[in-house]
Protein backbone atom coordinates (compact mmCIF):
# COMPACT_ATOMS: atom_id res chain seq x y z
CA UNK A 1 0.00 0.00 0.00
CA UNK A 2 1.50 3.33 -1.25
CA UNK A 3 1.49 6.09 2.03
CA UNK A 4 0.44 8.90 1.63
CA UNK A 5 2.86 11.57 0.65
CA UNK A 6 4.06 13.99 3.51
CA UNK A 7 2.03 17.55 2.94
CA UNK A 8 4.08 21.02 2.11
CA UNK A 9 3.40 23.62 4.33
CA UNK A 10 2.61 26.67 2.62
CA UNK A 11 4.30 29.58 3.74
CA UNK A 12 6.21 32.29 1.94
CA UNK A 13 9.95 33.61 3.02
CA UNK A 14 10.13 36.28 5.74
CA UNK A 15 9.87 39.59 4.31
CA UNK A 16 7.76 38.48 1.21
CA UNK A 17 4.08 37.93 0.83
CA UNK A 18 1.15 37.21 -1.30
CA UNK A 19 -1.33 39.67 -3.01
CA UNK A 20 -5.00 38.57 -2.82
CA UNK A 21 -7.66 40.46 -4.71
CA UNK A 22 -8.32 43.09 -2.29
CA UNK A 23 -4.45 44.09 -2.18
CA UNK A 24 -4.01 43.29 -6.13
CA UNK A 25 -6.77 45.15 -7.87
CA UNK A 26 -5.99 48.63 -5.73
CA UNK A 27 -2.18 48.19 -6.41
CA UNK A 28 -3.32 47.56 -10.20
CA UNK A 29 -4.81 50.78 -10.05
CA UNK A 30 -2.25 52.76 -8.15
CA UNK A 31 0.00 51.67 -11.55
CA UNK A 32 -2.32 52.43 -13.93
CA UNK A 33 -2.67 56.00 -12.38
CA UNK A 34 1.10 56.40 -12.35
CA UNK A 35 1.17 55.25 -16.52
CA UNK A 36 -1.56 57.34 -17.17
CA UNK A 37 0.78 60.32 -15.33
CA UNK A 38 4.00 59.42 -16.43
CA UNK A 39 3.24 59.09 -20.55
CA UNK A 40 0.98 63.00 -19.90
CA UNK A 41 4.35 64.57 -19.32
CA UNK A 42 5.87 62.45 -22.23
CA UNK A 43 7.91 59.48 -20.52
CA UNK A 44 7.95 56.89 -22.59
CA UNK A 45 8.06 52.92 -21.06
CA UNK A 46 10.89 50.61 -20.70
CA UNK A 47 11.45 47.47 -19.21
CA UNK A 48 15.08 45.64 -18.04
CA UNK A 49 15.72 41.97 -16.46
CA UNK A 50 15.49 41.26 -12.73
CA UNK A 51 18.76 39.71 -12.90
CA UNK A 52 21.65 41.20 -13.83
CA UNK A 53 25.69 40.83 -13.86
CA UNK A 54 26.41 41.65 -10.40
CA UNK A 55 28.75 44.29 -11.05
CA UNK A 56 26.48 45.99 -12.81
CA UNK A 57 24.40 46.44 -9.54
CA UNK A 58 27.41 46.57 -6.91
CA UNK A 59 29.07 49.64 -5.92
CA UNK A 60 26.47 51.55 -6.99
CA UNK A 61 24.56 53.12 -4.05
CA UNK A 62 26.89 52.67 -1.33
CA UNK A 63 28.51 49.75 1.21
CA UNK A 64 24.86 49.49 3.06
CA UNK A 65 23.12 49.11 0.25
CA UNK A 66 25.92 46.51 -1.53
CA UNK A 67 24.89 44.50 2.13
CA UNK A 68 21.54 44.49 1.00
CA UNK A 69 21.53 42.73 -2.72
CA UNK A 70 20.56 39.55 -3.28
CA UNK A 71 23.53 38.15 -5.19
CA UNK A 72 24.52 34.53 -6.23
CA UNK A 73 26.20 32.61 -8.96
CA UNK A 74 23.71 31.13 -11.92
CA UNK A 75 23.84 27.69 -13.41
CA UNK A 76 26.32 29.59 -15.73
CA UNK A 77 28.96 29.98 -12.41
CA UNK A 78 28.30 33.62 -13.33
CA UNK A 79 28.36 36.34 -10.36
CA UNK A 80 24.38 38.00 -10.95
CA UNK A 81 22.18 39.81 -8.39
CA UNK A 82 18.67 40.49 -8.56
CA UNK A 83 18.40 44.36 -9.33
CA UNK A 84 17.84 46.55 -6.04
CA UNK A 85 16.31 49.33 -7.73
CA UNK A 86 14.86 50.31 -10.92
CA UNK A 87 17.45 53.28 -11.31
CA UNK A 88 20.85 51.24 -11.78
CA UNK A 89 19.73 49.25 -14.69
CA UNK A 90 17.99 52.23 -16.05
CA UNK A 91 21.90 53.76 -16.27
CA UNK A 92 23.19 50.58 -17.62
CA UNK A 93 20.29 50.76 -20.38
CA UNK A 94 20.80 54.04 -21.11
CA UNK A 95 24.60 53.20 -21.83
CA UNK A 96 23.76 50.56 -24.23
CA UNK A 97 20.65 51.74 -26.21
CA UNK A 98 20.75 56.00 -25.86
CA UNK A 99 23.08 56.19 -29.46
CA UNK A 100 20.08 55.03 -30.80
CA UNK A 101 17.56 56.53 -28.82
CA UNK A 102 19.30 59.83 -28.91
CA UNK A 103 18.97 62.39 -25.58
CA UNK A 104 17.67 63.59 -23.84
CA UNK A 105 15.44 60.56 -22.95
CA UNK A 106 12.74 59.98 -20.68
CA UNK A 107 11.25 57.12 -19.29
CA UNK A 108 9.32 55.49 -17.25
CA UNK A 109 9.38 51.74 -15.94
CA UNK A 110 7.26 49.25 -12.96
CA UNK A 111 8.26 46.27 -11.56
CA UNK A 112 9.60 44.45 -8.52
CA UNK A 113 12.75 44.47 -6.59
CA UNK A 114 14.66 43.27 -3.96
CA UNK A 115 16.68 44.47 -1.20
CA UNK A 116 17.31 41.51 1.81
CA UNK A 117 16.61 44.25 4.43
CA UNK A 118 15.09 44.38 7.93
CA UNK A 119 11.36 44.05 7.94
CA UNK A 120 9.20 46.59 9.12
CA UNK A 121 5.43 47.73 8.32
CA UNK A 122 5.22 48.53 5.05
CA UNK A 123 8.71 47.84 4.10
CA UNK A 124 9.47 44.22 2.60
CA UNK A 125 11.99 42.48 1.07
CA UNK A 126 10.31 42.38 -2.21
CA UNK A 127 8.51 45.34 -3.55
CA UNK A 128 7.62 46.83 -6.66
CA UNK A 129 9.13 50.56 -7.66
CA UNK A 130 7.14 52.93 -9.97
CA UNK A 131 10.00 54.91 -11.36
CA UNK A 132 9.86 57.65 -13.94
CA UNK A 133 13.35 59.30 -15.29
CA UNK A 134 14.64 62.46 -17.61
CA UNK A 135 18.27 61.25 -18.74
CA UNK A 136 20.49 63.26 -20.85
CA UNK A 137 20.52 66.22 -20.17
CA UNK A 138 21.59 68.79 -16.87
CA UNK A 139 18.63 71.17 -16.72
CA UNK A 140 17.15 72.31 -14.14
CA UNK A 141 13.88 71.98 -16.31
CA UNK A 142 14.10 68.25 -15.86
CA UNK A 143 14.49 68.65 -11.49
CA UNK A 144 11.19 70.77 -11.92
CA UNK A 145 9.60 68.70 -14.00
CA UNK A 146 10.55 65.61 -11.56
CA UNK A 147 8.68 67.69 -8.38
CA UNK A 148 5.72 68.81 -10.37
CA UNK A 149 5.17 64.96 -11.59
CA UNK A 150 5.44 63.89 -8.06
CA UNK A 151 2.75 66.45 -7.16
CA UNK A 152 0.55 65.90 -9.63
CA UNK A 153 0.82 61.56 -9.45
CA UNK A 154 -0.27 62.15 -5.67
CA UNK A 155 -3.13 64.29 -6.39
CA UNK A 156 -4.45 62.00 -9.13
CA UNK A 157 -4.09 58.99 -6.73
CA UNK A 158 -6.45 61.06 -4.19
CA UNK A 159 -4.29 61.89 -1.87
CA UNK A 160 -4.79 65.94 -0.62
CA UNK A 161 -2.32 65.87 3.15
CA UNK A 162 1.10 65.07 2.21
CA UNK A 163 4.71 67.27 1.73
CA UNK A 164 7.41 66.69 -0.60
CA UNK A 165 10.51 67.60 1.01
CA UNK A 166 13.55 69.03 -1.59
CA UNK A 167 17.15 69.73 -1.13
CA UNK A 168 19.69 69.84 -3.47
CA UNK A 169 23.22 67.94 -2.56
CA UNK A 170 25.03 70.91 -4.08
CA UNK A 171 23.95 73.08 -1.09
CA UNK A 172 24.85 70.19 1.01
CA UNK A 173 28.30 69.36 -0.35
CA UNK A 174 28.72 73.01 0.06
CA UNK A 175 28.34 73.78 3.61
CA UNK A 176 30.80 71.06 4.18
CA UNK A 177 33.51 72.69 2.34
CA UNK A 178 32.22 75.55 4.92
CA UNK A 179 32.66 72.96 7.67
CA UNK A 180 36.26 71.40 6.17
CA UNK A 181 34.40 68.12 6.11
CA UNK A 182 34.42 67.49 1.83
CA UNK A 183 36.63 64.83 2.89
CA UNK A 184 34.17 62.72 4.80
CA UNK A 185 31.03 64.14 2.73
CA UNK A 186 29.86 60.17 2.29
CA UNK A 187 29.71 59.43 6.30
CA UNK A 188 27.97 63.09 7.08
CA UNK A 189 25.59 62.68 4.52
CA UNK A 190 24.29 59.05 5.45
CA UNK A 191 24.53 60.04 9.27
CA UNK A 192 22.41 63.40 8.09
CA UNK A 193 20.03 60.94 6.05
CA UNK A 194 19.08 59.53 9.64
CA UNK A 195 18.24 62.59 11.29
CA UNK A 196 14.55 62.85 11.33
CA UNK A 197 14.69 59.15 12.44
CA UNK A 198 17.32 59.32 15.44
CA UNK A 199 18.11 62.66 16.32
CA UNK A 200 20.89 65.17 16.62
CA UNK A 201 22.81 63.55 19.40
CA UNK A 202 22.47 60.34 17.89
CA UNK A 203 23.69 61.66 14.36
CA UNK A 204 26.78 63.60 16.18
CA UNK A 205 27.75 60.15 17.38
CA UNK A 206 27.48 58.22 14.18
CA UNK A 207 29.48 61.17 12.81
CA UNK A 208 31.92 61.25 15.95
CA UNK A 209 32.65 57.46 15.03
CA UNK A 210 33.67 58.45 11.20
CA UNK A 211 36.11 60.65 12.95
CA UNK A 212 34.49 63.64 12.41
CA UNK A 213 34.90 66.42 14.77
CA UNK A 214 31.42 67.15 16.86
CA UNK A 215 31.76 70.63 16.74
CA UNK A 216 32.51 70.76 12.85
CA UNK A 217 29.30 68.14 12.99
CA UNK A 218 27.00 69.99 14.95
CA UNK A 219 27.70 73.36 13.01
CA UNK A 220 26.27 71.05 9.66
CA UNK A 221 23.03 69.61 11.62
CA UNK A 222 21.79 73.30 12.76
CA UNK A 223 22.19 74.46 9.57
CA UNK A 224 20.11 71.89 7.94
CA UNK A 225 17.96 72.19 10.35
CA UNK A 226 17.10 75.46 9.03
CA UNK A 227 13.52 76.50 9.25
CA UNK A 228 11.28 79.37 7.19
CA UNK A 229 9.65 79.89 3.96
CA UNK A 230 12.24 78.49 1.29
CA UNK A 231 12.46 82.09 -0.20
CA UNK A 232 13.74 82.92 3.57
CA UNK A 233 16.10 80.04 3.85
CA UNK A 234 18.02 80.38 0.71
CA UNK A 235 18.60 83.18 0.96
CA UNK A 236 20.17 83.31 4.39
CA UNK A 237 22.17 80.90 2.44
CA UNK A 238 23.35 82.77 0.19
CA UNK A 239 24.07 85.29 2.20
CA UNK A 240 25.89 83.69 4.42
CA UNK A 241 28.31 82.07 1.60
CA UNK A 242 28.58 84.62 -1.02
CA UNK A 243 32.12 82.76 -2.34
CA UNK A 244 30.76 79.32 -2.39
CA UNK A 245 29.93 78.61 -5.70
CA UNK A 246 28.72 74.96 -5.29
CA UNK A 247 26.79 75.78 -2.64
CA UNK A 248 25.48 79.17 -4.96
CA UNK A 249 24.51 77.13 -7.48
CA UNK A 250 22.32 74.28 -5.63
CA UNK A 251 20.87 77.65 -4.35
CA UNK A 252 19.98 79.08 -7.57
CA UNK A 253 18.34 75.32 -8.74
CA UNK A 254 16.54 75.74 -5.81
CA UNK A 255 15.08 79.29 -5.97
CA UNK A 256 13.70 78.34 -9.81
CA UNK A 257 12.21 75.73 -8.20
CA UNK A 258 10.03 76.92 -5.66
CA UNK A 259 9.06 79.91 -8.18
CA UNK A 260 8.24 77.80 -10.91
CA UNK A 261 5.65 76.11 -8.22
CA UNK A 262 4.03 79.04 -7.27
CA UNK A 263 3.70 79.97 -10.81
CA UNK A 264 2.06 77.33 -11.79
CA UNK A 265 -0.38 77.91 -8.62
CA UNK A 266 0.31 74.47 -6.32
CA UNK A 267 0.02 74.84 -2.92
CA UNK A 268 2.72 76.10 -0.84
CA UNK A 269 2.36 74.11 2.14
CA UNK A 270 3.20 70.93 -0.24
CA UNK A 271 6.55 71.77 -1.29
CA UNK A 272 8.75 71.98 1.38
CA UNK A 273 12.71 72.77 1.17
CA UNK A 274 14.44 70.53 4.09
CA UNK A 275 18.28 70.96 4.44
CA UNK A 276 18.46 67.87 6.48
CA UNK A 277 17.55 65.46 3.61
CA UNK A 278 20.62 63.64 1.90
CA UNK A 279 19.12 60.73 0.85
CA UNK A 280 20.92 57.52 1.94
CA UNK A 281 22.33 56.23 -2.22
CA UNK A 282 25.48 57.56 -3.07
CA UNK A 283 25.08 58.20 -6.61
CA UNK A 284 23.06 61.32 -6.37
CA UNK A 285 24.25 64.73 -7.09
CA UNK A 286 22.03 67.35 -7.33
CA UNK A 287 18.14 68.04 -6.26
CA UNK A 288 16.99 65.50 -4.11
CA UNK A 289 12.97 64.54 -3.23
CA UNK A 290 11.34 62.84 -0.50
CA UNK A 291 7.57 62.40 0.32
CA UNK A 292 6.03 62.29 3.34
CA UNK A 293 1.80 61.34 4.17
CA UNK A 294 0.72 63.98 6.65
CA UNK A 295 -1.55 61.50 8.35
CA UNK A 296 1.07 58.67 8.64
CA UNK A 297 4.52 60.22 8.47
CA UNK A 298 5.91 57.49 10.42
CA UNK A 299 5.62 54.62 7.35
CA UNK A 300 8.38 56.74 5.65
CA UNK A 301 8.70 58.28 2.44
CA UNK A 302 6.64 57.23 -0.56
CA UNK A 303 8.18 58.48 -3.59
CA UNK A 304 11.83 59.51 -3.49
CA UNK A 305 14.59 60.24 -5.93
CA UNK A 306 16.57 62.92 -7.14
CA UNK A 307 19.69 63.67 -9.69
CA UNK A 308 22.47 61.42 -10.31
CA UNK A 309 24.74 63.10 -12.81
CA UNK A 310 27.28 60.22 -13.04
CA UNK A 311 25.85 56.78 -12.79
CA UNK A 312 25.49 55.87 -16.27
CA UNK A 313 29.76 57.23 -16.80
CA UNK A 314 30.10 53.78 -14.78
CA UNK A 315 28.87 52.02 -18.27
CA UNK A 316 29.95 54.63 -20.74
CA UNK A 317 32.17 57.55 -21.84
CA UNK A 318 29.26 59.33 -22.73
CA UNK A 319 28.06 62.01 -20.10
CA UNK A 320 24.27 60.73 -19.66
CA UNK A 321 23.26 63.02 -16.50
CA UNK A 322 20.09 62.25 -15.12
CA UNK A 323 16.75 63.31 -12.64
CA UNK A 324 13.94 60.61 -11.56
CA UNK A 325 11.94 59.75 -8.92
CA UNK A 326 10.55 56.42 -7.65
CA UNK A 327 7.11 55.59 -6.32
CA UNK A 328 6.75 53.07 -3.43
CA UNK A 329 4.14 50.89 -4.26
CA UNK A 330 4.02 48.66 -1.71
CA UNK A 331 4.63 51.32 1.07
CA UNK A 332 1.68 53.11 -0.01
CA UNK A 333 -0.71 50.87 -0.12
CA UNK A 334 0.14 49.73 3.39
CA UNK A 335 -0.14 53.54 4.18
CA UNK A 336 -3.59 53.44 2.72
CA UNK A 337 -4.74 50.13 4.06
CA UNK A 338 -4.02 51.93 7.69
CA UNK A 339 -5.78 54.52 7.35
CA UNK A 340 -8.38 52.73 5.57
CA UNK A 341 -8.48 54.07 2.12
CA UNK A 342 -8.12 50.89 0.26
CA UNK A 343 -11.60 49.14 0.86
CA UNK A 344 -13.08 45.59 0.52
CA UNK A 345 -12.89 45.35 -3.32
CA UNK A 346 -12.11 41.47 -4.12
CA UNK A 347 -13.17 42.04 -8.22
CA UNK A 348 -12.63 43.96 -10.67
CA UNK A 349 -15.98 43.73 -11.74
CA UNK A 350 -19.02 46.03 -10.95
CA UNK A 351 -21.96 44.46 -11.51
CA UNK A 352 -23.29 41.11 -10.65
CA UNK A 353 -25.99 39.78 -12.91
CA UNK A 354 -27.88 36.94 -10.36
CA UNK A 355 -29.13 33.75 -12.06
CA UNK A 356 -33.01 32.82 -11.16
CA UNK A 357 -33.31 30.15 -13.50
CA UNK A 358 -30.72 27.50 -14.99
CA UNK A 359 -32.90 26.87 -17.74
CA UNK A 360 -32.55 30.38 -18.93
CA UNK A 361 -28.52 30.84 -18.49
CA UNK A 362 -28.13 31.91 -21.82
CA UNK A 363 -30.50 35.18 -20.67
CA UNK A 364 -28.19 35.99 -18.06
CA UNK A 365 -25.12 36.15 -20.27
CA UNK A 366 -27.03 37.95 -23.55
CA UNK A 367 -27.67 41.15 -20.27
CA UNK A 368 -24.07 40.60 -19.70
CA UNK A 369 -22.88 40.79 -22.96
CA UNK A 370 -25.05 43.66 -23.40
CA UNK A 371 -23.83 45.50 -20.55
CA UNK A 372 -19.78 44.66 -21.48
CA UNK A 373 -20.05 46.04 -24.83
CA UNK A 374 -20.87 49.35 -22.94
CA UNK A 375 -17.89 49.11 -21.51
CA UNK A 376 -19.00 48.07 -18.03
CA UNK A 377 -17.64 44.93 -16.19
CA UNK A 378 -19.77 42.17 -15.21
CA UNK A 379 -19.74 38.62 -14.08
CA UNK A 380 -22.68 36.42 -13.99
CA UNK A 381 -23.50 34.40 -10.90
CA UNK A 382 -22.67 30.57 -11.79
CA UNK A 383 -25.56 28.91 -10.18
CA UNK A 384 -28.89 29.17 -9.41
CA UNK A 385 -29.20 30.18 -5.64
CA UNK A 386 -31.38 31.62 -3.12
CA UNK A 387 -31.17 35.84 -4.50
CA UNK A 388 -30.07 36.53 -0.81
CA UNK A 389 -27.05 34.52 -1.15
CA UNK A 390 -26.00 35.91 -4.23
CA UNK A 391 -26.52 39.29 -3.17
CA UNK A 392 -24.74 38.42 0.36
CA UNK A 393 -21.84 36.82 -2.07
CA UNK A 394 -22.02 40.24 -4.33
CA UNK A 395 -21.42 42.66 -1.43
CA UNK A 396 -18.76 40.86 0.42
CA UNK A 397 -16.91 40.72 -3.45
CA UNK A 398 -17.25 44.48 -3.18
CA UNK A 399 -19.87 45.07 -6.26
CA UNK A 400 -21.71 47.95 -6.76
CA UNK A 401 -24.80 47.04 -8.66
CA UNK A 402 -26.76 43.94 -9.21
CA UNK A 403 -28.92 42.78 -12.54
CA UNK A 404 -32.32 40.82 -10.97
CA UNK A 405 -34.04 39.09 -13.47
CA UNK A 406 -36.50 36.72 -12.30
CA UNK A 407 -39.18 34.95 -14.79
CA UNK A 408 -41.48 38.18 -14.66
CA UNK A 409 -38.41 40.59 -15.66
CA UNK A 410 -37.15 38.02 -18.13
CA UNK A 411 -40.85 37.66 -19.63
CA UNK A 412 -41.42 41.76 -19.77
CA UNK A 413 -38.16 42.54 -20.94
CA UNK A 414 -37.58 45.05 -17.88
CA UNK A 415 -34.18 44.10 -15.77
CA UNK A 416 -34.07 45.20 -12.10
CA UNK A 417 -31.19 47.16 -11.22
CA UNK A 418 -30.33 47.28 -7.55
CA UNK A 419 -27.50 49.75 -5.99
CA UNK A 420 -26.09 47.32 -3.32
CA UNK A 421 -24.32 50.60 -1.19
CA UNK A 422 -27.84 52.54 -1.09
CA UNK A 423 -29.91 49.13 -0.98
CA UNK A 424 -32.53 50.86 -3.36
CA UNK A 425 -33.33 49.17 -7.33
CA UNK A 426 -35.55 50.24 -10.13
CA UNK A 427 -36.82 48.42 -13.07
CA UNK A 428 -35.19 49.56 -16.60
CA UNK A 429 -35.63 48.08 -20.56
CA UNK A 430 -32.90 46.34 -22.01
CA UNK A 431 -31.77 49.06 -23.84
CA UNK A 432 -31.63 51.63 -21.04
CA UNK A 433 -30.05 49.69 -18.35
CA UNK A 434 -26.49 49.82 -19.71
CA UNK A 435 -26.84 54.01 -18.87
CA UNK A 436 -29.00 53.51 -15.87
CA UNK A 437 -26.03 51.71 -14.60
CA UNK A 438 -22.89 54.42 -16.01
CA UNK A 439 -25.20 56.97 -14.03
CA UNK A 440 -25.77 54.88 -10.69
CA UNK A 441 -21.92 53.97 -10.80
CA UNK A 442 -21.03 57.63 -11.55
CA UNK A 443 -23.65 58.94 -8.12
CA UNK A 444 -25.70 61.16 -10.24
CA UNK A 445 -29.29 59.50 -9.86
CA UNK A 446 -30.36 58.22 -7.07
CA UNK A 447 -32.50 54.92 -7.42
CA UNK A 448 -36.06 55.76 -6.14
């Protein structure tokens, strides 16, 4: 007698986890906004492997994040490591394929990737990135353009209460030739990066352990943690460093900036310059962006990025300076599952057609069919139940509307249409029921 075989159990690795319906279809959408975003403004989309050479990947955004990458050797005995982020292969792209492409180039490009990090909420070990990229050129047009596409990829997402905090390296790099420190600018500016998380004394230590002199390290920390109106606090800057010309011209970046977002009439409060910003990858040089949810600031920053003038010279002679930002997915949808802005959606489909009679299944898919080609979505029930289980079994799916057509409404041609969030219905004809159900979906009629 054969045994039985011993069962698996099913369990995923720490750090990685499964996407059900009611995670899947408002992550679906959170992309399709972003697309939708991204190719307005002109970025075109690009994919590249998850697995690349590993040297390719390594060396690339510091020793931390080198700790990080998953790397291995392939059937091949060749050194590869799943890509980290989306930017690093972007730069190794752009070194192959921009002759032909020409510059400057933008792009855009979703998928997953991996980093073998601590686990926290909303941070896991695999995520997907939303990035979106100008390479090619050293504009300050493309910076702007990278802050106004963060703004405006928030808004059409629905979010209203958040900040996107800006600096610009140059200004940092150049209060540390004020502070002698140019020398150690790669251990300030990671310490710096922790800030907001640990506080001063804990950043003076981190520093004081690089060998960097407290004093020298405290006279950084206050000035990044400058307050005011960004008009205010650049100018103190420059002001107070009229011979620094790196410094001067992170400044001047800056200034466009901020006026190029009150000309175009955003809100103030949502732009906000913050010295104290660094951002913890080594390759970037220039403006820098972080976003924060008012209402949950503590889940971290949701779309980050900023300008990395060398990264592709790694790959290529050719100077390919670039500006991009990076939307974290999977961060905010766990910042929108807490504060319960993700709902109980478990299909993608809005209306349930219920099925009376077996005998008249065909029925029930010709109202389908009818409703589809109207663009709507629609799933018949598959059996012939009791109507209160299918329209318990329609609401906990998350559908909107529900088609009842019993023997009577099949016989007179009228369809019921019930609106399962205001519990009311009304009988419509075939042929109006497809618009009956845009304008019950859209809120504009209430069902008497």
């Amino acid at each position: 007698m054969t045994s039985k075989p011993q069962l698996i159990e099913p369990r995923t690795l720490k750090g990685f986890r499964d996407y059900p319906p009611a995670l899947m279809i408002p992550r679906e959408e959170v992309l399709q906004t972003a697309r939708r975003v991204y190719r307005a403004h002109g970025f075109a989309p690009i994919d590249t492997p998850a697995l690349e050479y590993a040297e390719i990947l390594t060396g690339k955004g510091g020793e931390e994040s080198d700790r990080l990458i998953y790397r291995f050797k392939d059937h091949g005995d060749r050194d590869v490591a799943l890509r980290f982020d989306l930017t690093v292969p972007f730069a190794r792209f752009a070194a192959m394929h921009i002759p032909k492409l020409g510059t400057p180039f933008k792009r855009y490009a979703m998928g997953p990737v991996w980093r073998g990090e601590n686990t926290s909420h909303g941070r896991y070990r695999e995520f997907w990135q939303c990035d979106f990229d100008t390479i090619g050129t050293t504009s300050n047009a493309a910076d702007i353009e990278a802050a106004l596409v963060i703004h405006e990829l928030l808004v059409a997402l629905g979010l209203e209460r958040f900040e996107i905090r800006i600096n610009n390296r140059l200004v940092l790099n150049g209060l540390l030739q004020e502070a002698g420190l140019s020398d150690k600018s790669v251990a300030v500016l990671r310490a710096l990066d922790k800030l907001p998380k640990v506080g001063m004394d804990a950043v003076l230590e981190e520093m004081s352990g690089h060998g960097i002199d407290r004093e020298a390290g405290r006279k950084v920390l206050e000035l990044a943690s400058s307050t005011g109106e960004p008009t205010e606090i650049l100018e103190r800057l420059a002001l107070a460093y009229p011979g620094n010309e790196t410094l001067g011209e992170g400044v001047r970046r800056l200034r466009e900036l901020f006026a190029t977002v009150a000309a175009c009439g955003l809100p103030a409060e949502r732009f906000r310059l913050d010295l104290s910003i660094a951002r913890g990858l080594d390759y970037y040089t220039g403006t820098i962006y972080e976003t924060f949810l008012l209402d949950l600031p503590n889940i971290g920053s949701i779309c980050s990025g900023g300008r990395y003038d060398n990264l592709a010279g790694l790959y290529t002679n050719q100077k390919l300076p670039g500006v991009g930002a990076s939307l974290g997915v999977d961060r905010l949808l766990a910042a929108l599952e807490e504060l319960g802005r993700l709902g109980k959606r478990e299909t993608p489909a809005e209306i349930l057609v219920t099925q009376f009679d077996a005998a008249s299944l065909s029925q029930y898919f010709r109202i389908a069919s009818v409703l589809r080609k109207a663009g709507l979505a629609v799933e018949v029930y598959p059996e012939a139940k009791k109507i209160g289980q299918q329209l318990q079994h329609a609401e906990k799916r998350g559908f909107k509307l529900a088609v009842i057509a019993g023997p009577d409404e099949l016989a007179s041609g009228r369809f019921k249409l019930k609106n399962l969030l205001k519990r009311t219905e009304e009988a419509f004809g075939e042929n109006e029921l497809a618009e009956a159900a845009k304008r019950e979906l859209a809120g504009e009629v209430t069902v008497s």
